[in-house]
C-alpha atoms as a PDB file:
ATOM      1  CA  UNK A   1      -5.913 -13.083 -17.251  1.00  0.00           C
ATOM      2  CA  UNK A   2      -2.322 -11.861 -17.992  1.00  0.00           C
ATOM      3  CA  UNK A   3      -2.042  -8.276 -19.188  1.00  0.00           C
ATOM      4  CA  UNK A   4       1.007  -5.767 -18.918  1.00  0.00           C
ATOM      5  CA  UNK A   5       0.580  -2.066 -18.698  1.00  0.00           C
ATOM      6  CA  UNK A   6       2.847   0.703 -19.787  1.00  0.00           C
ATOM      7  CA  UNK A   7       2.869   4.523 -19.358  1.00  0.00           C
ATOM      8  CA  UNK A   8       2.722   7.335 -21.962  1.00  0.00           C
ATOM      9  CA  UNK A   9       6.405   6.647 -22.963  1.00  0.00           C
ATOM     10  CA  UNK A  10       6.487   3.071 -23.153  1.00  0.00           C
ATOM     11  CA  UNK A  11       7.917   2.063 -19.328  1.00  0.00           C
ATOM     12  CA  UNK A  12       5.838  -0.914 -17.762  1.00  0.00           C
ATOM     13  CA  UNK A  13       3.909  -0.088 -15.111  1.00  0.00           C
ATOM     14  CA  UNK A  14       3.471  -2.639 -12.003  1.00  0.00           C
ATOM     15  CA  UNK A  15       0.990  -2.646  -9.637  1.00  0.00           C
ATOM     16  CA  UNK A  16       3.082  -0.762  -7.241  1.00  0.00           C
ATOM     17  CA  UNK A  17       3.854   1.889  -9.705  1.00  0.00           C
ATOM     18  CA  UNK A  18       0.073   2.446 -10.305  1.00  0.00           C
ATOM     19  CA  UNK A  19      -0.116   3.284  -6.509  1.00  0.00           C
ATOM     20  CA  UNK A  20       3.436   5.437  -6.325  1.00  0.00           C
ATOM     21  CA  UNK A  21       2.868   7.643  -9.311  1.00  0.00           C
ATOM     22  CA  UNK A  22      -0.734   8.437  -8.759  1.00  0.00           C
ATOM     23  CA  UNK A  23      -1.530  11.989  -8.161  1.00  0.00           C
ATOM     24  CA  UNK A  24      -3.090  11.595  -4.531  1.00  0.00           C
ATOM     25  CA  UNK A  25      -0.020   9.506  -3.246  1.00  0.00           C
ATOM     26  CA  UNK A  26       1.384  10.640  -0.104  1.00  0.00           C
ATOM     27  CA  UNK A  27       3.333   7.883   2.185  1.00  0.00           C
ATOM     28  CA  UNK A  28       0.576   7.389   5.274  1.00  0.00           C
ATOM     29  CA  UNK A  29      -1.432  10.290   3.870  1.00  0.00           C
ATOM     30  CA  UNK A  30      -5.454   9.266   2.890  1.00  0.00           C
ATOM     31  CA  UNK A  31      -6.427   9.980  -0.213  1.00  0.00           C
ATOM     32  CA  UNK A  32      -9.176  12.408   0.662  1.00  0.00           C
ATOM     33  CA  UNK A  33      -6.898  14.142   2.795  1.00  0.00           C
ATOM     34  CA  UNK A  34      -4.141  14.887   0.176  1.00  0.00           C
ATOM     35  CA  UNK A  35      -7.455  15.902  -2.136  1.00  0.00           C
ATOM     36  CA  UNK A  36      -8.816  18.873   0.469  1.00  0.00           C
ATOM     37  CA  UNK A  37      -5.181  19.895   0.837  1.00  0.00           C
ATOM     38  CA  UNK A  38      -5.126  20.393  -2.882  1.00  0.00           C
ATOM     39  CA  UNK A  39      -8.333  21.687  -3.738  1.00  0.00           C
ATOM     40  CA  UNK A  40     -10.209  22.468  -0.625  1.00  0.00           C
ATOM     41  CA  UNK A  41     -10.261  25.644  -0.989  1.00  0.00           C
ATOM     42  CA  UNK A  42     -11.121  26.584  -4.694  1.00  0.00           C
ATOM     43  CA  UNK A  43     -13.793  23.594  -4.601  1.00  0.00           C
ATOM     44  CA  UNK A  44     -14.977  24.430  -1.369  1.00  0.00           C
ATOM     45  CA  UNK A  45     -14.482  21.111  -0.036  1.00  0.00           C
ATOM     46  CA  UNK A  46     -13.533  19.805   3.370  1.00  0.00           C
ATOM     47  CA  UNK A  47     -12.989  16.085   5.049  1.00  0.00           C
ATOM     48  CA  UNK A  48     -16.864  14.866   6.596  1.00  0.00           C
ATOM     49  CA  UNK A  49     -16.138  15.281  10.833  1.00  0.00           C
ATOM     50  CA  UNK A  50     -18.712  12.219  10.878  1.00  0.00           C
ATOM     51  CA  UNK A  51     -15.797   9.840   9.109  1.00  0.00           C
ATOM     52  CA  UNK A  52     -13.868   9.987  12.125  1.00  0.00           C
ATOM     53  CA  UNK A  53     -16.190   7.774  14.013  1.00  0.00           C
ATOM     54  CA  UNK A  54     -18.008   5.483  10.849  1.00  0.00           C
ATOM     55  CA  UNK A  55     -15.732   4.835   8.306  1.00  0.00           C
ATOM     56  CA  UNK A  56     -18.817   4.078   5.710  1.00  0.00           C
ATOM     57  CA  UNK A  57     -20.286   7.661   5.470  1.00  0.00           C
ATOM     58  CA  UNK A  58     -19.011   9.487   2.442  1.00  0.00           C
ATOM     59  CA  UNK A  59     -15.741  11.147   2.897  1.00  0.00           C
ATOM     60  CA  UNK A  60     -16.009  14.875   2.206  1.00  0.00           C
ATOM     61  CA  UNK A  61     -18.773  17.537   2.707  1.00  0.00           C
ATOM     62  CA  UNK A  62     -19.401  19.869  -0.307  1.00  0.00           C
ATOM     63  CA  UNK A  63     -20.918  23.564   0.346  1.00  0.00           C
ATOM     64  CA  UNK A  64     -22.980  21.461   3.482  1.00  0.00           C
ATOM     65  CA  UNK A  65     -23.818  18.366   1.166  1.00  0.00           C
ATOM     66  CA  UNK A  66     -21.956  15.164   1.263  1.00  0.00           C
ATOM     67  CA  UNK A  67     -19.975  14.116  -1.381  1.00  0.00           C
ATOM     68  CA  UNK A  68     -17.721  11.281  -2.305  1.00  0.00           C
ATOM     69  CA  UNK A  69     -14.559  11.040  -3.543  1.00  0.00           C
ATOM     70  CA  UNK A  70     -13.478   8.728  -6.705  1.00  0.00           C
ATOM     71  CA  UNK A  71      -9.643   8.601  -7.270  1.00  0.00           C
ATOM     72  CA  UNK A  72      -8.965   6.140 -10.798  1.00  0.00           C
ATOM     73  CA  UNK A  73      -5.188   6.235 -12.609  1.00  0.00           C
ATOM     74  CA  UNK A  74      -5.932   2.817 -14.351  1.00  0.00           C
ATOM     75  CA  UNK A  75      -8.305   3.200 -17.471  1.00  0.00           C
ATOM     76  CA  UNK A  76     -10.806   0.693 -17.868  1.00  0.00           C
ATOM     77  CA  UNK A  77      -9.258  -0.094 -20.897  1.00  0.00           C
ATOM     78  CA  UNK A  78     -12.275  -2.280 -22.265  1.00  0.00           C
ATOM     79  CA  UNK A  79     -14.983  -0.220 -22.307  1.00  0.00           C
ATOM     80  CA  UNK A  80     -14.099   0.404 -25.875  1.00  0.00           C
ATOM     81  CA  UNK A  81     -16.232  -2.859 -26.181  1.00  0.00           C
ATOM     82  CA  UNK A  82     -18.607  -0.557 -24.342  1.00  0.00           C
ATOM     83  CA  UNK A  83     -18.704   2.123 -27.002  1.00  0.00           C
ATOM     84  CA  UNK A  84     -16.854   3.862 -24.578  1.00  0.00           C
ATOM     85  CA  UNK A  85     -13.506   5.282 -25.283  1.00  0.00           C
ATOM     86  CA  UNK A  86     -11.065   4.555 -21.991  1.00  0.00           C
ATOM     87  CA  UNK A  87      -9.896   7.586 -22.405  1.00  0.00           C
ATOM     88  CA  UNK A  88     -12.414   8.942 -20.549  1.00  0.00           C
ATOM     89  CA  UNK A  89     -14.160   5.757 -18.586  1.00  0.00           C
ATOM     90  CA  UNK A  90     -14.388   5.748 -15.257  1.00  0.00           C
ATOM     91  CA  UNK A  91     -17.108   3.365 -12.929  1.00  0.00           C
ATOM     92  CA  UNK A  92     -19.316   3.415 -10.482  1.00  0.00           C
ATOM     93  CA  UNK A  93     -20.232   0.637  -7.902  1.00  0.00           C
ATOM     94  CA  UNK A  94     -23.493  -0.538  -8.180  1.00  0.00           C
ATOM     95  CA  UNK A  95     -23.584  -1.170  -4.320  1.00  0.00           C
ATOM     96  CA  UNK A  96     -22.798   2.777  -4.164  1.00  0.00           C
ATOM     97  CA  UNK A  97     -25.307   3.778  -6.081  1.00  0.00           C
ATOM     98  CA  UNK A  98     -27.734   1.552  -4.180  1.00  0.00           C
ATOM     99  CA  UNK A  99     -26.641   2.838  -1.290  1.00  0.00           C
ATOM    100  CA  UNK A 100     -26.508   6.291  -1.279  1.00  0.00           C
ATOM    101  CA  UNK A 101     -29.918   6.943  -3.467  1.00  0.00           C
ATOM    102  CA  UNK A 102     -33.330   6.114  -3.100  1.00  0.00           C
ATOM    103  CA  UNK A 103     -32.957   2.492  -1.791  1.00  0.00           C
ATOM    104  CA  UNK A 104     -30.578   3.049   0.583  1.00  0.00           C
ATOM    105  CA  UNK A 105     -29.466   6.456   2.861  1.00  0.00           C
ATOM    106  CA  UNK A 106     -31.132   8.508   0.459  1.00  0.00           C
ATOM    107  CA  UNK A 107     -28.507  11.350   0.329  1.00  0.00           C
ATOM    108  CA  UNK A 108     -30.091  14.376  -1.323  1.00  0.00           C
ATOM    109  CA  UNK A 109     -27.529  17.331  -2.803  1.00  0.00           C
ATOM    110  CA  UNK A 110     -24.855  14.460  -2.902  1.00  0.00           C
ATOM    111  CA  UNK A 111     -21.857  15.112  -5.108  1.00  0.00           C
ATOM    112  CA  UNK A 112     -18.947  12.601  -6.403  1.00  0.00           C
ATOM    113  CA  UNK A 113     -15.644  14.212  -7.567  1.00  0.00           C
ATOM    114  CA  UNK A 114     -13.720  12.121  -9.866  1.00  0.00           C
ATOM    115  CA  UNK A 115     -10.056  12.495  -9.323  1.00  0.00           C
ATOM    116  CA  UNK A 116      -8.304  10.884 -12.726  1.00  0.00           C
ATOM    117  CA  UNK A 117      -4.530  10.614 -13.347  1.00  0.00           C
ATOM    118  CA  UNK A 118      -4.295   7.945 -15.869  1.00  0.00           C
ATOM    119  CA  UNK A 119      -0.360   6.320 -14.614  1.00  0.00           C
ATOM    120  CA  UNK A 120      -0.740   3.606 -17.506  1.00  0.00           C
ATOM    121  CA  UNK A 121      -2.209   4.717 -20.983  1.00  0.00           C
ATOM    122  CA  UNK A 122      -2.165   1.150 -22.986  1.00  0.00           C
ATOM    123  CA  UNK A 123      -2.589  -2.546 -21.895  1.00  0.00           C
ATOM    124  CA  UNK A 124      -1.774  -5.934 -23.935  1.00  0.00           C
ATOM    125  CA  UNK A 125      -3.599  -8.764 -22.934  1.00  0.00           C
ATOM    126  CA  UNK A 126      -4.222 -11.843 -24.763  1.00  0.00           C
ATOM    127  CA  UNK A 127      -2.241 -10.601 -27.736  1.00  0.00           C
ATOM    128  CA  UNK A 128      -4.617  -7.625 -28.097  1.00  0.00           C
ATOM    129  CA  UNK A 129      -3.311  -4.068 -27.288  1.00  0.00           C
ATOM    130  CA  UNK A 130      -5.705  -1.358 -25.732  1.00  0.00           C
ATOM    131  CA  UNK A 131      -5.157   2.140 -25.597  1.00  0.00           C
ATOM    132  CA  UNK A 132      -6.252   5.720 -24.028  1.00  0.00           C
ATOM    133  CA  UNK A 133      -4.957   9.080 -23.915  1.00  0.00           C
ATOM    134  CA  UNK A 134      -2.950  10.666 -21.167  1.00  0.00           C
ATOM    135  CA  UNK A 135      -5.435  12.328 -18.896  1.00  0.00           C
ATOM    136  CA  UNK A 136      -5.460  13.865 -15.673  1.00  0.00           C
ATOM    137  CA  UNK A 137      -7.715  16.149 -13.529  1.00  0.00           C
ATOM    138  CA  UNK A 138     -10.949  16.649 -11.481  1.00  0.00           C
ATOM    139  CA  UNK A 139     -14.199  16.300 -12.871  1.00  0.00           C
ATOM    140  CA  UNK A 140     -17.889  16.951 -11.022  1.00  0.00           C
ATOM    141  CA  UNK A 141     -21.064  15.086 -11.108  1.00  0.00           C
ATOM    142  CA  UNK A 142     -24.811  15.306  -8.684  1.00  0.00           C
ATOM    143  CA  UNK A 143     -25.361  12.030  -7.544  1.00  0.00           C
ATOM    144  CA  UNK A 144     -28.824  12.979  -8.410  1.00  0.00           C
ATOM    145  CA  UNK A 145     -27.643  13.556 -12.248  1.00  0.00           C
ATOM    146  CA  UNK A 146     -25.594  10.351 -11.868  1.00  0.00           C
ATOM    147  CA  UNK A 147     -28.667   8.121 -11.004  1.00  0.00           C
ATOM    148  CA  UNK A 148     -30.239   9.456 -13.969  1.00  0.00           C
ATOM    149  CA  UNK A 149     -27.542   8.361 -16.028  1.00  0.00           C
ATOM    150  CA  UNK A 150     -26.661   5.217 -14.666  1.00  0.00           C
ATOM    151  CA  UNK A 151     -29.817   3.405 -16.098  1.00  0.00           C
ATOM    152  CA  UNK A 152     -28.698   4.026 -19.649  1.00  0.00           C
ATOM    153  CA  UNK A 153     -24.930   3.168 -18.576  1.00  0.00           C
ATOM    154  CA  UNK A 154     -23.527  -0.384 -19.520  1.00  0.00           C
ATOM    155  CA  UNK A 155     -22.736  -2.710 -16.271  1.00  0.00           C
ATOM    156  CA  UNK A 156     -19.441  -4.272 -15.888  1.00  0.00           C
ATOM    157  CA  UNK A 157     -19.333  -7.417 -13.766  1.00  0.00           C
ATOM    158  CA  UNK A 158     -15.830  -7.965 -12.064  1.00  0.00           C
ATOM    159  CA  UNK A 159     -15.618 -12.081 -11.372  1.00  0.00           C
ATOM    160  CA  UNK A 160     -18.391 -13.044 -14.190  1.00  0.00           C
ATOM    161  CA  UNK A 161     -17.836 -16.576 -13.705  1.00  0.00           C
ATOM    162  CA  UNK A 162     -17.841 -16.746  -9.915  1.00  0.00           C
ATOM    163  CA  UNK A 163     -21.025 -14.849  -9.393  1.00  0.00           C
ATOM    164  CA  UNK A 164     -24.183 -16.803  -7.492  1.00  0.00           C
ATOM    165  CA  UNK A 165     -27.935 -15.252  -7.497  1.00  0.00           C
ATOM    166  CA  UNK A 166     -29.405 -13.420  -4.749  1.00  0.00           C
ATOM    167  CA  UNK A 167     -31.120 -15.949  -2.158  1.00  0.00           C
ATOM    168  CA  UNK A 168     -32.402 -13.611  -0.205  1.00  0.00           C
ATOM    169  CA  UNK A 169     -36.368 -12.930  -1.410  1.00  0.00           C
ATOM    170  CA  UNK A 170     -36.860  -9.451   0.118  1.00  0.00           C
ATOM    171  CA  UNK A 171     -33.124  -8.002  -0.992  1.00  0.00           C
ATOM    172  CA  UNK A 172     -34.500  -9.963  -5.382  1.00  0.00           C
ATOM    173  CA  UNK A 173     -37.344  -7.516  -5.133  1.00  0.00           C
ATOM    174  CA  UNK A 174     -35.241  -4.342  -4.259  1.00  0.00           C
ATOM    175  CA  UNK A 175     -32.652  -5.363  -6.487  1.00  0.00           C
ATOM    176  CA  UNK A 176     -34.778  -5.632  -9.817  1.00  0.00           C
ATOM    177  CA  UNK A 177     -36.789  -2.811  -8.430  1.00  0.00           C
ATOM    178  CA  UNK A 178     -33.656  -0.846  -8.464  1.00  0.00           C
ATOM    179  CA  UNK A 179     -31.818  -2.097 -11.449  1.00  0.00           C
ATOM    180  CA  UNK A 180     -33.925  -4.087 -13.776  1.00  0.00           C
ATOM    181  CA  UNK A 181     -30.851  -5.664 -15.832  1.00  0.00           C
ATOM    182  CA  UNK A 182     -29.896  -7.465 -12.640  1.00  0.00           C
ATOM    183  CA  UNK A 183     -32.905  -9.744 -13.412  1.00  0.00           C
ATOM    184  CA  UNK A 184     -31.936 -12.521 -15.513  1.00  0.00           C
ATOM    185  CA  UNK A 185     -34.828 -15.364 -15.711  1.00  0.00           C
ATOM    186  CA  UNK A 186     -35.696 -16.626 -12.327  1.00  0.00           C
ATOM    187  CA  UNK A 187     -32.560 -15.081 -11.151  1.00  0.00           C
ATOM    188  CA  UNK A 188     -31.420 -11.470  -9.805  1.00  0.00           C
ATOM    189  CA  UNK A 189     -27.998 -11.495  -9.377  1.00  0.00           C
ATOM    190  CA  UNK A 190     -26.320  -9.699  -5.762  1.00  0.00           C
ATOM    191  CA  UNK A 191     -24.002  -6.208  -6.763  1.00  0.00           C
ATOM    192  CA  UNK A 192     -21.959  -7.789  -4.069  1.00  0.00           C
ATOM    193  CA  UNK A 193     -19.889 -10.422  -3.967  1.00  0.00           C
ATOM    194  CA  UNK A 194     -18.980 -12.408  -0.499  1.00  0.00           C
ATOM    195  CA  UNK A 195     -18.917  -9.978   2.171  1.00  0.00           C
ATOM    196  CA  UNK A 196     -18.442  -6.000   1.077  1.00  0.00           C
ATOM    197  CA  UNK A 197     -16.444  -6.171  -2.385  1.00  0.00           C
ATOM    198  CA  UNK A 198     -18.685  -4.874  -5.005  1.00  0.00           C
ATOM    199  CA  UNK A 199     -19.872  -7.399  -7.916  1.00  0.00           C
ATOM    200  CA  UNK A 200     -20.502  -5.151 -10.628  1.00  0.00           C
ATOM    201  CA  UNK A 201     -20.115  -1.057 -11.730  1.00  0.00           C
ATOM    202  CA  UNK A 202     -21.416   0.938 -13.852  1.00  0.00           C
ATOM    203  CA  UNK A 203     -19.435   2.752 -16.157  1.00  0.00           C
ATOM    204  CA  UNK A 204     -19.759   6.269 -17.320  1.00  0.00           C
ATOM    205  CA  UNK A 205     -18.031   8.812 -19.902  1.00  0.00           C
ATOM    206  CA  UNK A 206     -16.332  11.555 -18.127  1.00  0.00           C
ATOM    207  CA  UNK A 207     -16.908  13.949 -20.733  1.00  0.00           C
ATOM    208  CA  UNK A 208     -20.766  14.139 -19.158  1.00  0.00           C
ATOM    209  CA  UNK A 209     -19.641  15.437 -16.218  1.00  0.00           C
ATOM    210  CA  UNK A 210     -18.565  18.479 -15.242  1.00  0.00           C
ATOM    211  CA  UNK A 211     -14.134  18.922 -15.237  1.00  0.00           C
ATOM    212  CA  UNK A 212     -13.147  21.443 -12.681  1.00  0.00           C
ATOM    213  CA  UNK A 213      -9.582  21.232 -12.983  1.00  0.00           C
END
């Protein structure tokens, strides 16, 4: 699909401007790095020792909890057909949230910061034109809350078309155990695609979670 994006005063943005102009951009710096330089101390957060040595575990510790770090400056410009406005839509991988609550490590006191700096603020694709307000800032959510609020969150699906139902008979039951809309006839479809890429997200309304800066 062919879409061009443009920033608050009108200048197309390219995919290399969307990674230059976001907030946590530092040449060679991580992400989570240039975050606890910037707010470490009035969030109390610091980078998780553990990630030096397994890249999967959640990057930051929060007052002794884990806790994950979200950085979005693209709006997900349709979730206006979500009854969302983009504005303030953000996502959440499915695999994530399978993975970090009950059915996977189980984290308990979790938290996920949200780190928005919206670089593009209106998209035109197909002839249609999609728009959001400039927004930037950091905004604070339990994991616990979050799994609450997933299950009456709409599911986006990233490569619709390409998509192929879980095989695997033990991973169908967990799956539609854990998120009954997977299920679709005889069918439960993966929140993976081939290999580690996530399939699917949910997506959520920033203004239920908590802004800290």
């Amino acid at each position: 699909m062919a879409y061009q994006l443009f920033d608050a005063n009108g200048r197309e943005v390219t995919n290399a401007d969307l990674q230059n102009r976001a907030a946590w951009y530092r040449h060679g710096v991580r992400r989570e790095d240039v975050f606890v330089g910037k707010y470490g101390q009035s969030l109390g957060v610091r980078i998780n020792p553990a990630k030096k040595n397994d890249p999967t575990v959640p990057d930051l510790i929060h007052q002794n909890h884990l806790a994950d770090l979200k950085c979005q400056n693209t709006p997900f410009f349709h979730a206006c057909k979500l009854g969302i406005d983009p504005t303030y839509a953000v996502t959440f991988n499915l695999k994530d949230a399978y993975n970090y609550g009950h059915w996977g490590r189980h984290h308990a006191g979790m938290v996920i910061f949200y780190w928005v700096d919206w670089a593009a603020v209106r998209m035109v694709s197909n002839g249609k034109t999609y728009s959001a307000q400039p927004l930037s800032g950091v905004w604070k959510v339990d994991f616990s809350t979050l799994d609450q609020l997933r299950m009456s969150s709409p599911i986006h699906w990233y490569n619709q078309r390409s998509r192929q139902p879980e095989s695997h008979t033990e991973m169908k039951k967990r799956l539609a155990a854990f998120e009954p809309r997977l299920v679709d006839g005889p069918n439960v479809w993966p929140i993976r695609e081939v290999g580690v890429n996530a399939a699917c997200s949910y997506v959520f309304d920033l203004r239920k979670f908590e802004r800290l800066e």
